[in-house]
PDB file of N, CA and C in Angstrom:
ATOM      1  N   UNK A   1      -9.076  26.339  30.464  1.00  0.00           N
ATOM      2  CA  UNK A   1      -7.712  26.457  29.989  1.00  0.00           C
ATOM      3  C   UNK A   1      -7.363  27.944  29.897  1.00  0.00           C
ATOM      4  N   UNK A   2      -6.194  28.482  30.194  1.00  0.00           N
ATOM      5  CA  UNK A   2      -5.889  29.687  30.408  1.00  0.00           C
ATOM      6  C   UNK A   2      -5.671  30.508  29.156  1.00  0.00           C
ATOM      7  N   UNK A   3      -5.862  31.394  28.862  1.00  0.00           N
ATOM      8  CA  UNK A   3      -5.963  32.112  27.655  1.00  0.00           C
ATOM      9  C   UNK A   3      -4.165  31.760  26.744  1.00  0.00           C
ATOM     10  N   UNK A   4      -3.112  31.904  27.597  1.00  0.00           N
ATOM     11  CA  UNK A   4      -1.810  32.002  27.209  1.00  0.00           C
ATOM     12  C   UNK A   4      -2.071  30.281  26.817  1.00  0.00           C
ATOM     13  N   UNK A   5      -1.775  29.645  26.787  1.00  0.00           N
ATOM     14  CA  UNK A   5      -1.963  28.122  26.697  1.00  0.00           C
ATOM     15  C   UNK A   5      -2.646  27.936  24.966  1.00  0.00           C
ATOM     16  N   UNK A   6      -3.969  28.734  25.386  1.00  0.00           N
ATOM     17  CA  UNK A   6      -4.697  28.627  23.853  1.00  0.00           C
ATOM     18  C   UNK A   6      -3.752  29.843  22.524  1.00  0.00           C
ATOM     19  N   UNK A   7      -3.583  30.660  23.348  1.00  0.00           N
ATOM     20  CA  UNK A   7      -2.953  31.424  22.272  1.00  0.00           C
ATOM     21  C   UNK A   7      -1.269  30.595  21.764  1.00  0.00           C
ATOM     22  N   UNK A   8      -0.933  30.413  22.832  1.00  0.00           N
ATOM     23  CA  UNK A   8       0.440  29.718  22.523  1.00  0.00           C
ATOM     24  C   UNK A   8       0.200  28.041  21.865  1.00  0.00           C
ATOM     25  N   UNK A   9      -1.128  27.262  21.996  1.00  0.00           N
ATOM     26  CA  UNK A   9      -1.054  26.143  20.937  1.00  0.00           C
ATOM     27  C   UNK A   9      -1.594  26.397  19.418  1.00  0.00           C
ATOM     28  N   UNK A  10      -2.373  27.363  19.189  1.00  0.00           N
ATOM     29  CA  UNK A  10      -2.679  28.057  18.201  1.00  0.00           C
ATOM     30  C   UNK A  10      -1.517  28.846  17.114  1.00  0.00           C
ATOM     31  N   UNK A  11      -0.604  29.489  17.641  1.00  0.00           N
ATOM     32  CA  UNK A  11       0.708  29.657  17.153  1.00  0.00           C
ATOM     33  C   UNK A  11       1.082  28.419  16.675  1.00  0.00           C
ATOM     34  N   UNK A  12       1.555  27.872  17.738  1.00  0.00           N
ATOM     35  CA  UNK A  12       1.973  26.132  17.039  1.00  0.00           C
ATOM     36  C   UNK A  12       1.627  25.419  16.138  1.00  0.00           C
ATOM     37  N   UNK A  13      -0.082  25.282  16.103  1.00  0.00           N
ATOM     38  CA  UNK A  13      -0.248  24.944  14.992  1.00  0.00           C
ATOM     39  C   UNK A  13      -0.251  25.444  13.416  1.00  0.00           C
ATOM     40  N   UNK A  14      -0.635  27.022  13.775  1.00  0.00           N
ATOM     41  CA  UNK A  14      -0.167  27.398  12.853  1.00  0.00           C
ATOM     42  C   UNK A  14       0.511  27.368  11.831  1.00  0.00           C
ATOM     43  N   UNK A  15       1.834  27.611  13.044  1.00  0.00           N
ATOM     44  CA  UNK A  15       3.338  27.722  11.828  1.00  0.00           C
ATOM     45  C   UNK A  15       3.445  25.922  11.676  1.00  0.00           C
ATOM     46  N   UNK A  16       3.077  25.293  12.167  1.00  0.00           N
ATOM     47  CA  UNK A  16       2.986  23.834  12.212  1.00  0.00           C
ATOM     48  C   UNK A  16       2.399  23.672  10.708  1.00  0.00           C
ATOM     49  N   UNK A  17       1.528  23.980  10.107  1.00  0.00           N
ATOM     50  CA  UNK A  17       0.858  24.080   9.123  1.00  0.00           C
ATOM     51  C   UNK A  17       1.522  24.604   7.943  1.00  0.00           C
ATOM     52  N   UNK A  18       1.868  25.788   8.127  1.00  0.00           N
ATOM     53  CA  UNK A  18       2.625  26.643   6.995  1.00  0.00           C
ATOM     54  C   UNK A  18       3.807  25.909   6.792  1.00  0.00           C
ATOM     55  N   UNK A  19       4.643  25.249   7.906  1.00  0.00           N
ATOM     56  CA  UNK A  19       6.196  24.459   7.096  1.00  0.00           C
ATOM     57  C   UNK A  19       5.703  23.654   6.489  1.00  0.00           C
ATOM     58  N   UNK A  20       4.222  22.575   6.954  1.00  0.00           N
ATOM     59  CA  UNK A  20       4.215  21.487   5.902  1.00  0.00           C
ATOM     60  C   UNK A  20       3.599  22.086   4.827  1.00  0.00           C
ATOM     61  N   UNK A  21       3.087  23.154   4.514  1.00  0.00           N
ATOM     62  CA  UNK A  21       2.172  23.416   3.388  1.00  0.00           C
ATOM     63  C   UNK A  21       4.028  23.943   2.634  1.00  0.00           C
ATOM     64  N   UNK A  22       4.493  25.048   3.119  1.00  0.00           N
ATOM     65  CA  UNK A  22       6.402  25.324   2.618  1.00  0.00           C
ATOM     66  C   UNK A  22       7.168  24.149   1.758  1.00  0.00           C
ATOM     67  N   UNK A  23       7.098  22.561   2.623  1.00  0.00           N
ATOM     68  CA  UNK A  23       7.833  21.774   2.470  1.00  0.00           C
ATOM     69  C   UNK A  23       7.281  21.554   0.999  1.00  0.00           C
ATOM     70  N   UNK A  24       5.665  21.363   1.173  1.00  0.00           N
ATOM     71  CA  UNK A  24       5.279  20.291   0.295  1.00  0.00           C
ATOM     72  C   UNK A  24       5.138  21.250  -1.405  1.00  0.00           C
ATOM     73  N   UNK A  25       5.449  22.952  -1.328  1.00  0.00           N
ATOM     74  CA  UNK A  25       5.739  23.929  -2.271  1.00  0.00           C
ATOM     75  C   UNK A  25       7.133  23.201  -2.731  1.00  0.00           C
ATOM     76  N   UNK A  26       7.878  23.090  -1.955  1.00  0.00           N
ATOM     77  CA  UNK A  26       9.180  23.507  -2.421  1.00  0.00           C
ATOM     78  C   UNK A  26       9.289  22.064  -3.177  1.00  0.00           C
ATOM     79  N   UNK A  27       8.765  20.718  -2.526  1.00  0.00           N
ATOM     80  CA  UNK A  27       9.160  19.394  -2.959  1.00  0.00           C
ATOM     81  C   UNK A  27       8.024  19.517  -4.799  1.00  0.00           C
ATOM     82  N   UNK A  28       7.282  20.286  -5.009  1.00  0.00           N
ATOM     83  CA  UNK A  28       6.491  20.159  -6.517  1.00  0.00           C
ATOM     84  C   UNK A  28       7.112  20.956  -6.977  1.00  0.00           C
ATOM     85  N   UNK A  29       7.939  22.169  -6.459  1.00  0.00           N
ATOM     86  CA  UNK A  29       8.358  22.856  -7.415  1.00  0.00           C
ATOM     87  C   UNK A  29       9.585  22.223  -7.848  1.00  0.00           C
ATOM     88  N   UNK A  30      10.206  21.576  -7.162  1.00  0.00           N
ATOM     89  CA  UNK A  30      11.673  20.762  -7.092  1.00  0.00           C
ATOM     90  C   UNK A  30      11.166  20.004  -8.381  1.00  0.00           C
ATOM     91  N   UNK A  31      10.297  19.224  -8.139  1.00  0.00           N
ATOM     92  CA  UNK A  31       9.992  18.142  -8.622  1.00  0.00           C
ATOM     93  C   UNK A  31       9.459  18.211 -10.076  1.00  0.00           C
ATOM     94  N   UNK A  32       8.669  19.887 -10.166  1.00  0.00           N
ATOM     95  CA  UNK A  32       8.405  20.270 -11.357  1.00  0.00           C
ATOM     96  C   UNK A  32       9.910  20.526 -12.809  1.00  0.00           C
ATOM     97  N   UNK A  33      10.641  21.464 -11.786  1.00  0.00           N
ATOM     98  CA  UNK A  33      11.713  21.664 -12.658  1.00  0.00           C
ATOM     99  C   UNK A  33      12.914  20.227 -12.629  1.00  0.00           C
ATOM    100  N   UNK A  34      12.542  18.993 -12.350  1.00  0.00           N
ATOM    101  CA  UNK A  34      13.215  18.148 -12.732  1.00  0.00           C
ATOM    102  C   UNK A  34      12.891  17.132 -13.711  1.00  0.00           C
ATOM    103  N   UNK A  35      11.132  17.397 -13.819  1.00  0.00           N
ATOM    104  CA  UNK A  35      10.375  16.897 -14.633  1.00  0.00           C
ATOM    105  C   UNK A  35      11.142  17.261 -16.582  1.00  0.00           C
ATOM    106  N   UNK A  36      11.174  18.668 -16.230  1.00  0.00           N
ATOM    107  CA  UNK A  36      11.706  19.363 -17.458  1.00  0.00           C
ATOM    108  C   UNK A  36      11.090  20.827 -17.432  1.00  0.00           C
ATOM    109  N   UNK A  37      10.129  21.606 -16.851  1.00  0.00           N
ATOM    110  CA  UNK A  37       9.089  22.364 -16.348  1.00  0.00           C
ATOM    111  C   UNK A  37       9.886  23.308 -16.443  1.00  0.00           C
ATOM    112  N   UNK A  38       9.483  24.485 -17.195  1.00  0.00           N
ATOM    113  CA  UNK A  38      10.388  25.611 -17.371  1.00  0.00           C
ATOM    114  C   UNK A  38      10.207  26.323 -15.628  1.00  0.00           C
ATOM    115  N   UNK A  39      11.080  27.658 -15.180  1.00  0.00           N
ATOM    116  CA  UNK A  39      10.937  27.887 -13.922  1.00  0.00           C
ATOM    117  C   UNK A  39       9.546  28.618 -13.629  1.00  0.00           C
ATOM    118  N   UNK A  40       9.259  28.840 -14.323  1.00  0.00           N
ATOM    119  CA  UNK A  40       7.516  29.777 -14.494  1.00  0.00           C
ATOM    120  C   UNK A  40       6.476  28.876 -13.605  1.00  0.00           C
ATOM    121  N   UNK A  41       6.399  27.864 -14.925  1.00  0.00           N
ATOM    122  CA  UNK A  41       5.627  26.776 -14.200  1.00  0.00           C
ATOM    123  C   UNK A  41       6.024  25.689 -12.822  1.00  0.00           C
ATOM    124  N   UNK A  42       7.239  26.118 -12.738  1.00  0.00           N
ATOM    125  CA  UNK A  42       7.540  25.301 -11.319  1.00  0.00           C
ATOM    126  C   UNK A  42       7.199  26.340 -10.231  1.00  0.00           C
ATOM    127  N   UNK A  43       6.700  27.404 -10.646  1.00  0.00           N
ATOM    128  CA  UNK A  43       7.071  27.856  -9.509  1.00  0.00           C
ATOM    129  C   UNK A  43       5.391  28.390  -9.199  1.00  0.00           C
ATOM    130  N   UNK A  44       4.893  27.979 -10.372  1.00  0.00           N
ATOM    131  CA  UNK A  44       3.338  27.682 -10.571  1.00  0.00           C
ATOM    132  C   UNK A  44       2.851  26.413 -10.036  1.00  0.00           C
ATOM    133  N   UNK A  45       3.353  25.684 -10.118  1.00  0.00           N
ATOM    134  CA  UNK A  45       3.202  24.390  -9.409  1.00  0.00           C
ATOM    135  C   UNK A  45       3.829  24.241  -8.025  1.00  0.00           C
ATOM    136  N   UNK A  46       4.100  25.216  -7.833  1.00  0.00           N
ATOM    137  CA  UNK A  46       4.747  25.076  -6.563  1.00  0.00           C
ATOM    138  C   UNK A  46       3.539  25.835  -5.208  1.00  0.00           C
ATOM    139  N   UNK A  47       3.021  26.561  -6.223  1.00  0.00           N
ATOM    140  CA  UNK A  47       2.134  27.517  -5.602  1.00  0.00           C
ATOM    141  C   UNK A  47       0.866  27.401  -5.335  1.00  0.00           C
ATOM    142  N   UNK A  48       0.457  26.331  -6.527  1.00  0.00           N
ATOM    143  CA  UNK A  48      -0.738  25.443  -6.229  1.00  0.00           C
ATOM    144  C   UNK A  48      -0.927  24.460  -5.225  1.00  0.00           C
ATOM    145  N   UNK A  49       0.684  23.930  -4.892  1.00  0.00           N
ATOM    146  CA  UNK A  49       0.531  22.851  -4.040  1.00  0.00           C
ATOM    147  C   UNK A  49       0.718  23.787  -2.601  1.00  0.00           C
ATOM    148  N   UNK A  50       1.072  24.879  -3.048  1.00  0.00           N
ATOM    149  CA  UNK A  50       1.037  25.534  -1.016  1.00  0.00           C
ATOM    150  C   UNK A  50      -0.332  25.681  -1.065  1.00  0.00           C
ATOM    151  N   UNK A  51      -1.174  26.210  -1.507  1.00  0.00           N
ATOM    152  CA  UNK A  51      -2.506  26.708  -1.594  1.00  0.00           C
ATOM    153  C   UNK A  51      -3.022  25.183  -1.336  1.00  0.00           C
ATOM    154  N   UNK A  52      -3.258  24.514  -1.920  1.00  0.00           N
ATOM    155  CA  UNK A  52      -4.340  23.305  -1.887  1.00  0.00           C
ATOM    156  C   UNK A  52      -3.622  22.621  -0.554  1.00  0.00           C
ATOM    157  N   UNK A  53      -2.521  22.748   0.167  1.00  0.00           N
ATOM    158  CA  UNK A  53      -2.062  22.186   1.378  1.00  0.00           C
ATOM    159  C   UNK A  53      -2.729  22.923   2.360  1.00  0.00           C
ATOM    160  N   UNK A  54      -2.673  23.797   2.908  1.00  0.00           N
ATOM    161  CA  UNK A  54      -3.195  25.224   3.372  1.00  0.00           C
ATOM    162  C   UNK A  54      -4.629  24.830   3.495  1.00  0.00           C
ATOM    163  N   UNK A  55      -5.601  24.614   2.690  1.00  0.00           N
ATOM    164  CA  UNK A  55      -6.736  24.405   2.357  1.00  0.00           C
ATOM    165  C   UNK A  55      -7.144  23.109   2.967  1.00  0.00           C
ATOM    166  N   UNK A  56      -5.880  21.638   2.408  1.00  0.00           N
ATOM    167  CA  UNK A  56      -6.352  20.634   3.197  1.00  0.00           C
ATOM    168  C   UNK A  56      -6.265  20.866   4.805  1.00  0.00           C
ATOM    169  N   UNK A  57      -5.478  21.346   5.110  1.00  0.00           N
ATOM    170  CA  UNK A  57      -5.068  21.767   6.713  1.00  0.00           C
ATOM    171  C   UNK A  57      -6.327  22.390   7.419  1.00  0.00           C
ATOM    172  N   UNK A  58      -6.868  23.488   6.492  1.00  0.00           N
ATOM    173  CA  UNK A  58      -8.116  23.610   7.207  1.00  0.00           C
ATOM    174  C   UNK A  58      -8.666  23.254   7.127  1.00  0.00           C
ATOM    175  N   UNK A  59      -9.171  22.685   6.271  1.00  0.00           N
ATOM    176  CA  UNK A  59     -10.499  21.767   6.358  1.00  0.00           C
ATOM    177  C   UNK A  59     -10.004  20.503   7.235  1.00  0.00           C
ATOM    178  N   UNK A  60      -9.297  19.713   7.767  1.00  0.00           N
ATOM    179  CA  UNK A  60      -8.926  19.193   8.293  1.00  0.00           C
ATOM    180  C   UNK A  60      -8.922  19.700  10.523  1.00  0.00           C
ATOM    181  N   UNK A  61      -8.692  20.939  10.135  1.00  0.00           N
ATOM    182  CA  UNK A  61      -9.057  21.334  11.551  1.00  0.00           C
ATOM    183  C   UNK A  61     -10.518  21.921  11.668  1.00  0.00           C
ATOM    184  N   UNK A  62     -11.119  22.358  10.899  1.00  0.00           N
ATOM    185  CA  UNK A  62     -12.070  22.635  11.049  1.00  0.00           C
ATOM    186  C   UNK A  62     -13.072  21.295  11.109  1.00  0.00           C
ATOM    187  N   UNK A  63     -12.852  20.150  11.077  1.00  0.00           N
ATOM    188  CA  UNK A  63     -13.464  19.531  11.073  1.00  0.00           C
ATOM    189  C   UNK A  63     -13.299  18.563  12.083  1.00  0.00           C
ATOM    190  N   UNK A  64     -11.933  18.387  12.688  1.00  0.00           N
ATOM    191  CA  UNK A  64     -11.380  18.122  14.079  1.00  0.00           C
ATOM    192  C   UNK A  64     -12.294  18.632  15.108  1.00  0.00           C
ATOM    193  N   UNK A  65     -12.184  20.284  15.029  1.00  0.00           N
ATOM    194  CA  UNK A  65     -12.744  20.961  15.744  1.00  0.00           C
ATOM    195  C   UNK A  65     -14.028  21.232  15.754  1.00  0.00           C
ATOM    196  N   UNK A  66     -14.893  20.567  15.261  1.00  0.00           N
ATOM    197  CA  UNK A  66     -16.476  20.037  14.798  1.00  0.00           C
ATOM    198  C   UNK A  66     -16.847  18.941  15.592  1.00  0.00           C
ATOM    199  N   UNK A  67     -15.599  17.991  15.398  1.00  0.00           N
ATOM    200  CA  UNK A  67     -15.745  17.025  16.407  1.00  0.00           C
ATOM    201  C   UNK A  67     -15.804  16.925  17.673  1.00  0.00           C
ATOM    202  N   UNK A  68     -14.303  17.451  18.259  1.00  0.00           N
ATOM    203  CA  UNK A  68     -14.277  17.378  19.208  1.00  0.00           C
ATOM    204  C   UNK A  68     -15.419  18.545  19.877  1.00  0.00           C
ATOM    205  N   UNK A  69     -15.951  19.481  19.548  1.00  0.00           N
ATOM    206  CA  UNK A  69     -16.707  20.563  20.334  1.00  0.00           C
ATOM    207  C   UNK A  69     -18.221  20.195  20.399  1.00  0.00           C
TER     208      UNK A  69
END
């Protein structure tokens, strides 16, 4: 496979990764400050859930990529 190919699906997944890890920030922090969650902690909870998304994502490819190789 040609180098441009790997570099250009690697991008993809990437940012592929970061909107859902983005989405799933913004939907706990939403979700925090509707709870009643002052903005501190929403935005603490918002930050935990990008981080632990991020985290599932890799471990999730890294373990794809265990497989398939």
């Amino acid at each position: 496979m040609p180098i441009s190919v790997v570099v250009a699906v690697t991008v993809l997944a990437v940012s592929v990764a970061v909107i859902i890890a983005v989405l799933t920030a913004v939907t706990a922090g939403f979700l925090a400050r509707r709870e009643g969650a002052s903005p501190a902690a929403a935005v603490s909870r918002a930050g935990m859930a990008f981080a632990a998304t991020l985290s599932l994502l890799a471990l999730l490819t890294t373990t794809v990529s265990d497989l398939l190789g």
